[in-house]
Protein backbone atom coordinates (compact mmCIF):
# COMPACT_ATOMS: atom_id res chain seq x y z
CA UNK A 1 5.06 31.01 18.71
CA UNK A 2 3.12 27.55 18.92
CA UNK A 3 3.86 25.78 15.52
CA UNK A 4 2.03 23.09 15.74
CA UNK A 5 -1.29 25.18 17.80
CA UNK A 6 -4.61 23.18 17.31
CA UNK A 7 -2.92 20.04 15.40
CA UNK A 8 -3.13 16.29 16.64
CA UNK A 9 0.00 14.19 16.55
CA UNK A 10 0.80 10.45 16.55
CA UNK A 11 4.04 9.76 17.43
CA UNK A 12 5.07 5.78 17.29
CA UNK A 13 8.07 4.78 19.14
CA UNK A 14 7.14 7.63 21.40
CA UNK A 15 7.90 6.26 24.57
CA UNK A 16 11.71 7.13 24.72
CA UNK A 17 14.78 8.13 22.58
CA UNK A 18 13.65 10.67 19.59
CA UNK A 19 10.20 9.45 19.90
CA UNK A 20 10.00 11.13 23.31
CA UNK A 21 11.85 13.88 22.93
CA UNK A 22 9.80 14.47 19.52
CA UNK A 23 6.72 14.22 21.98
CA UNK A 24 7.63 16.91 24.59
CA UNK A 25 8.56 19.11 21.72
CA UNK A 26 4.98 18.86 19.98
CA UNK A 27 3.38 19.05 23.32
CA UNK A 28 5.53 22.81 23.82
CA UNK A 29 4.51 23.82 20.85
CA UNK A 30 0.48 22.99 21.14
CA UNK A 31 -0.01 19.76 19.76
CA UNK A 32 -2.19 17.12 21.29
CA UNK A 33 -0.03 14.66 21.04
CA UNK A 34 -0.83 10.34 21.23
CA UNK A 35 2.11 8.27 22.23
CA UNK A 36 2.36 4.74 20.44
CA UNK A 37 4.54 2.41 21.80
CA UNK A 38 4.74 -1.35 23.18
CA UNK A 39 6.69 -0.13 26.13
CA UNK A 40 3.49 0.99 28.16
CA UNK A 41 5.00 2.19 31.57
CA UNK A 42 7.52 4.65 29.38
CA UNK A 43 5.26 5.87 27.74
CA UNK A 44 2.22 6.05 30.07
CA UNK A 45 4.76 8.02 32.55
CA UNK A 46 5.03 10.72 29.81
CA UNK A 47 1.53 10.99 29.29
CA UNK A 48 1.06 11.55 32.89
CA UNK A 49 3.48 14.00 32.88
CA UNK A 50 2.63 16.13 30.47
CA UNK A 51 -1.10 15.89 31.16
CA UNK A 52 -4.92 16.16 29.30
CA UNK A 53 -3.26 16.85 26.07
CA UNK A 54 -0.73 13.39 25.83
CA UNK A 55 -2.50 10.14 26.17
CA UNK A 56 -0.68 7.01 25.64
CA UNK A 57 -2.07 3.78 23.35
CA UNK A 58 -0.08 0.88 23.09
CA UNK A 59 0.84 0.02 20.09
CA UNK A 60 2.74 -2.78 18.12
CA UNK A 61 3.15 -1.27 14.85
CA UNK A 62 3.69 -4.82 13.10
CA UNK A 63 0.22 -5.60 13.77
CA UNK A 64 -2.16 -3.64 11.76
CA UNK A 65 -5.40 -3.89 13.86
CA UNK A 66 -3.18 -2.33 16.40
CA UNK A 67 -2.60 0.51 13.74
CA UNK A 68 -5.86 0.76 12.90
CA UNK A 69 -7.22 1.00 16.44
CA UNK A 70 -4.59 3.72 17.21
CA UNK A 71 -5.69 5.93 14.31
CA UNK A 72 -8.83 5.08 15.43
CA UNK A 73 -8.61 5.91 18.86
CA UNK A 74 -6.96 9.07 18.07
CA UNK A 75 -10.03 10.45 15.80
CA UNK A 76 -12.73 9.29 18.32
CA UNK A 77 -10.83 11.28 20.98
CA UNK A 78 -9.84 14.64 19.20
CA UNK A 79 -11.93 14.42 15.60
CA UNK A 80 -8.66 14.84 13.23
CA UNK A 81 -5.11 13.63 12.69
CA UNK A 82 -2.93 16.59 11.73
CA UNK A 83 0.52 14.55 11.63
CA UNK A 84 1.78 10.86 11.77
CA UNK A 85 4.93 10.76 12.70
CA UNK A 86 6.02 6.92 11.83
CA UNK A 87 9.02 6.32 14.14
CA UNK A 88 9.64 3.61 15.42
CA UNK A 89 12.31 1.30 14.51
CA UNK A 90 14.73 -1.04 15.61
CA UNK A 91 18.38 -2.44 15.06
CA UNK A 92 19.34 -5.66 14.47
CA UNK A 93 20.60 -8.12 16.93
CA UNK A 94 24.29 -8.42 16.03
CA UNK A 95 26.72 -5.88 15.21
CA UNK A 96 25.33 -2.39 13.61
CA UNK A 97 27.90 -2.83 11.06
CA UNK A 98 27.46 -6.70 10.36
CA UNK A 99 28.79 -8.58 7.19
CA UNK A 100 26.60 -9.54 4.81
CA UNK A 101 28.33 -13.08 5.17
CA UNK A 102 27.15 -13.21 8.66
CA UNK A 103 23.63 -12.16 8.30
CA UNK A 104 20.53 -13.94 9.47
CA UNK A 105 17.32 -13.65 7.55
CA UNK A 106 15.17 -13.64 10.70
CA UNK A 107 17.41 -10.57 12.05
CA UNK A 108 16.51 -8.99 7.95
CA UNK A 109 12.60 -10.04 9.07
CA UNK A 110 12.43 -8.32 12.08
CA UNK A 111 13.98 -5.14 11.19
CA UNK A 112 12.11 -4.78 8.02
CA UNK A 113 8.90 -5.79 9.71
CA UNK A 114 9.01 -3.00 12.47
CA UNK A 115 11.38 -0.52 10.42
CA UNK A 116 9.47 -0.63 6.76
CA UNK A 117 6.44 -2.56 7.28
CA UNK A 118 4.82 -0.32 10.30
CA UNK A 119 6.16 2.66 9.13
CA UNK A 120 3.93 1.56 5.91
CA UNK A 121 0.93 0.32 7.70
CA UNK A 122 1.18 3.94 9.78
CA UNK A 123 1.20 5.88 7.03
CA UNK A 124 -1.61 4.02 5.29
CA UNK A 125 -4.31 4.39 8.14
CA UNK A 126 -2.92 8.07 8.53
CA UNK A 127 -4.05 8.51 5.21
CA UNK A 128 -7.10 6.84 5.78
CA UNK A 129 -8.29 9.60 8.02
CA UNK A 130 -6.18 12.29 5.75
CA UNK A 131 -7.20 11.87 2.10
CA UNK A 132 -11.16 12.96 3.46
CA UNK A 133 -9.76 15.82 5.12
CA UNK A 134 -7.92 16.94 2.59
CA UNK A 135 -4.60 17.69 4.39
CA UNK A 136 -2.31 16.23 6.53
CA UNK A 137 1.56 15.79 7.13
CA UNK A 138 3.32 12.16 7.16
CA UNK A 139 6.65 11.72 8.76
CA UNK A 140 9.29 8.87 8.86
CA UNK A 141 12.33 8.25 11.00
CA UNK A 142 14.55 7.25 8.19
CA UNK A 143 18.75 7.50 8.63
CA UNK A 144 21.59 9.01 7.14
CA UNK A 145 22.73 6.04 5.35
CA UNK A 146 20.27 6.77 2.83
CA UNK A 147 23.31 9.00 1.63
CA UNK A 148 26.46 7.50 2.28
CA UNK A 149 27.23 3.77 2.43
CA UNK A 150 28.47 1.74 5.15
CA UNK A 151 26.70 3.62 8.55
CA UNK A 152 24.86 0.72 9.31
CA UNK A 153 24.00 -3.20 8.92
CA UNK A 154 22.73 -4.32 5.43
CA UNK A 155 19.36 -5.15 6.80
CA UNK A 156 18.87 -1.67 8.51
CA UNK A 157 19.99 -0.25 5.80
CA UNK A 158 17.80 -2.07 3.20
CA UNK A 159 14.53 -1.18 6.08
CA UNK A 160 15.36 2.72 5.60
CA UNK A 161 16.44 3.36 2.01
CA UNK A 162 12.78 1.37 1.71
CA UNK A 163 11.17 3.89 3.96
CA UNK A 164 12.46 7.22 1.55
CA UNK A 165 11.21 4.67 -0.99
CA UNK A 166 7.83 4.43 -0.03
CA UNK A 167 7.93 8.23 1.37
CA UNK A 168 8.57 9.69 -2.37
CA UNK A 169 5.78 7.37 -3.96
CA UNK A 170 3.28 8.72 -1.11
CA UNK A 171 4.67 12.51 -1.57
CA UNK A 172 3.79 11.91 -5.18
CA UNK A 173 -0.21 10.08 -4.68
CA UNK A 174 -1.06 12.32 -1.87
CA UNK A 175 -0.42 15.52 -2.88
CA UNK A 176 -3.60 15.73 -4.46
CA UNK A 177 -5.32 15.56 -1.50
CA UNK A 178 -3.10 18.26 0.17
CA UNK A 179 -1.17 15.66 2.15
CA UNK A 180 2.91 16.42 2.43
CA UNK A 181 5.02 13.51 3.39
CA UNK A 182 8.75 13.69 4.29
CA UNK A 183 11.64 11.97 5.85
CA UNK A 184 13.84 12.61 8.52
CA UNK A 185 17.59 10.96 8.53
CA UNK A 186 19.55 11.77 11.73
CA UNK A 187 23.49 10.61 11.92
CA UNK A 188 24.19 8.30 14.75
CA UNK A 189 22.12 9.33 17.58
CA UNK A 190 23.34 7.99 21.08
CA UNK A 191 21.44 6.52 23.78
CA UNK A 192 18.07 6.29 22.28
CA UNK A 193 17.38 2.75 23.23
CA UNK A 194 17.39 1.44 19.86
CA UNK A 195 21.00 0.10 19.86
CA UNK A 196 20.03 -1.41 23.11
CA UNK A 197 21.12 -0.11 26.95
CA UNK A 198 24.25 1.36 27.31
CA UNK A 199 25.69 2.93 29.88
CA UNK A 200 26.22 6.88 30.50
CA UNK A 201 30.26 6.86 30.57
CA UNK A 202 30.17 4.53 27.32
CA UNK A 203 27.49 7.32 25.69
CA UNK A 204 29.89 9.90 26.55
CA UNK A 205 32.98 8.07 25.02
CA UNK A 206 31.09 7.06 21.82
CA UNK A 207 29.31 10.48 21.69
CA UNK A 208 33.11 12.53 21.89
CA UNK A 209 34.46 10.20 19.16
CA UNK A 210 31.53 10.94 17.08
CA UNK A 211 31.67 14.80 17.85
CA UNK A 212 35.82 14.55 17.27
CA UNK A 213 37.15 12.53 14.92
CA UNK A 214 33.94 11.13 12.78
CA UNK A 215 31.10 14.00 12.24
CA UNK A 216 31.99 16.39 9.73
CA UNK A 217 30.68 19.67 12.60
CA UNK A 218 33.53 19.20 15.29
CA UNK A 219 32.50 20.25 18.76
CA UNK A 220 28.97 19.30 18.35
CA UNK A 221 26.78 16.17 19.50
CA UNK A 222 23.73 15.28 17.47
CA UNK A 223 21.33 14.88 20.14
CA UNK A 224 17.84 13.09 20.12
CA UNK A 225 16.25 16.85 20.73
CA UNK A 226 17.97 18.07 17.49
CA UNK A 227 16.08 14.97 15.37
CA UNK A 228 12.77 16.32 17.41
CA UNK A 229 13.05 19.87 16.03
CA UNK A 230 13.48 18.62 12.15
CA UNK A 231 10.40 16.74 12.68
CA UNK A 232 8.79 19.66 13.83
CA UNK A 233 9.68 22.18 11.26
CA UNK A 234 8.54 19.17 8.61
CA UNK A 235 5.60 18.56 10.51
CA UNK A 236 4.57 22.50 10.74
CA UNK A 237 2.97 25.32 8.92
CA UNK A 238 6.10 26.92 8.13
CA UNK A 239 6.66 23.81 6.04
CA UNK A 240 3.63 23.86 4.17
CA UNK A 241 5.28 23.50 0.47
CA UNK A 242 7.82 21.00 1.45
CA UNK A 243 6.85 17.30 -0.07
CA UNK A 244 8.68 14.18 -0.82
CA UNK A 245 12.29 15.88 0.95
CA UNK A 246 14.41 13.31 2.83
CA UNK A 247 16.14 15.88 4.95
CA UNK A 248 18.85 14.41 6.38
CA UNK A 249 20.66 16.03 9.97
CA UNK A 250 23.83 14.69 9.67
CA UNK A 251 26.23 18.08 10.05
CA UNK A 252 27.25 17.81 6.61
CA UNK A 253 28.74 14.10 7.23
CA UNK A 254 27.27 13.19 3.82
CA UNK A 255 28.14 15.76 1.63
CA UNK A 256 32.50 16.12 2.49
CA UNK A 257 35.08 14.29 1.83
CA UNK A 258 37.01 13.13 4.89
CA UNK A 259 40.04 12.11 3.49
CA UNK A 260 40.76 15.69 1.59
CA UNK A 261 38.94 17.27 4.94
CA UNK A 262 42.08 15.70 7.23
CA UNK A 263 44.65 16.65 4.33
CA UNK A 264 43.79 20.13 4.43
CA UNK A 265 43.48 20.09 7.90
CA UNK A 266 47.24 18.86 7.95
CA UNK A 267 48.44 20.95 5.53
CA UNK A 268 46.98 24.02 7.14
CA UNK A 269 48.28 23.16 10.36
């Protein structure tokens, strides 16, 4: 079954990490799918490979003409815009789990102007095109520290409980025009790029103390693919009375305690 057969799809931060994987997925299941990104030979390569049904527009999504020319470009090629999936975001420059004592306003500025502000600017020039159609789906990367403190740095944590923010206001003004808009939060997600380059033996030592001793669903690895499929449930049919959810993927993390978790663990031996 295609889920997503006859829809068009912008996905921003498309060019690698879950922004490509959520690409290839949309593309399997029928989408036509435009990648939006500022790293052009990424994402042009995945255009190319995929073929007539993935083109590739860069894309800054600080800058709003560049938002507005992607929309844009997107309804002069294929006459709609089924889904915007806002994506792309960054991490600060320092540590992920920075003091607030050693926090620098520009680092706050940048991650709040990619994060929050062009996840805001996508999903008002989405709606642009949506609200005279009279349907539509809006998406955001947001994160699992929406639910539980202390995941991430202030500043990227400030960027994403503002993007469940703004996605509950817009669930709540669009609906009337038959527009859904929902979140997703993944749990840490390795080697996406965002956290910068790392390499492979340092993703698999990170990813088997995530799967081990940290996530709450031992044995598994939340991989970029597993964020993809979310976003494709959200942004299908088979979602069609699901508005203003911030669905998090975390295995649980969010919802256990891990302290009573390792007691019982003990205690059962």
């Amino acid at each position: 079954m295609y889920m997503l057969d006859g829809k068009v799809a912008i996905v921003t931060g498309g060019a690698n990490g879950i922004g490509a994987s959520t690409v290839f997925l949309f593309h399997e299941h029928g989408a036509k799918v435009v990648i939006a990104d500022i790293q052009d030979n990424l994402g042009q390569k995945i255009a190319d490979k995929l073929g007539e049904n993935v083109s590739y527009v860069h894309c800054d999504v600080t800058n709003e003409d560049d938002i507005c020319n992607l929309i844009d470009t997107t309804v002069a090629k294929h006459g709609q815009l089924d889904v915007m999936y806002n994506n792309a975001g960054i991490m600060d420059s320092g540590s992920p789990f920075g003091r607030i004592l050693d926090a620098k306003k520009s680092d706050l500025e940048r991650v709040i102007s990619v994060n929050l502000v062009g996840s805001f600017l996508g999903a008002k020039h989405a709606a642009r095109v949506m609200v005279p159609q009279r349907k539509g789906c809006i998406l955001f990367t947001s994160s699992a520290t929406t639910a539980i403190a202390g995941m991430s740095s202030h500043a990227y944590a400030a960027s994403k409980y503002a993007i469940v923010g703004v996605a509950k206001g817009l669930a709540a003004e669009l609906g009337q025009y038959g527009i859904r808009v929902n979140c997703v939060s993944p749990f840490a997600v390795l080697g996406t790029g965002i956290s910068g380059e790392r390499s492979e033996a340092d993703v698999s030592k990170a990813e088997f103390v995530l799967s081990n001793h940290v996530g709450n669903l031992k044995g598994q690895i939340l991989k970029a693919e597993d964020v993809a499929r979310a976003a494709l449930y959200l942004a299908s049919d088979e979602a069609n009375y699901i508005s203003g959810l911030n669905l998090l993927v975390d295995g649980g993390y969010s919802v256990v305690n891990p302290n009573m978790m390792n007691i019982l663990s003990a205690s059962m031996g």
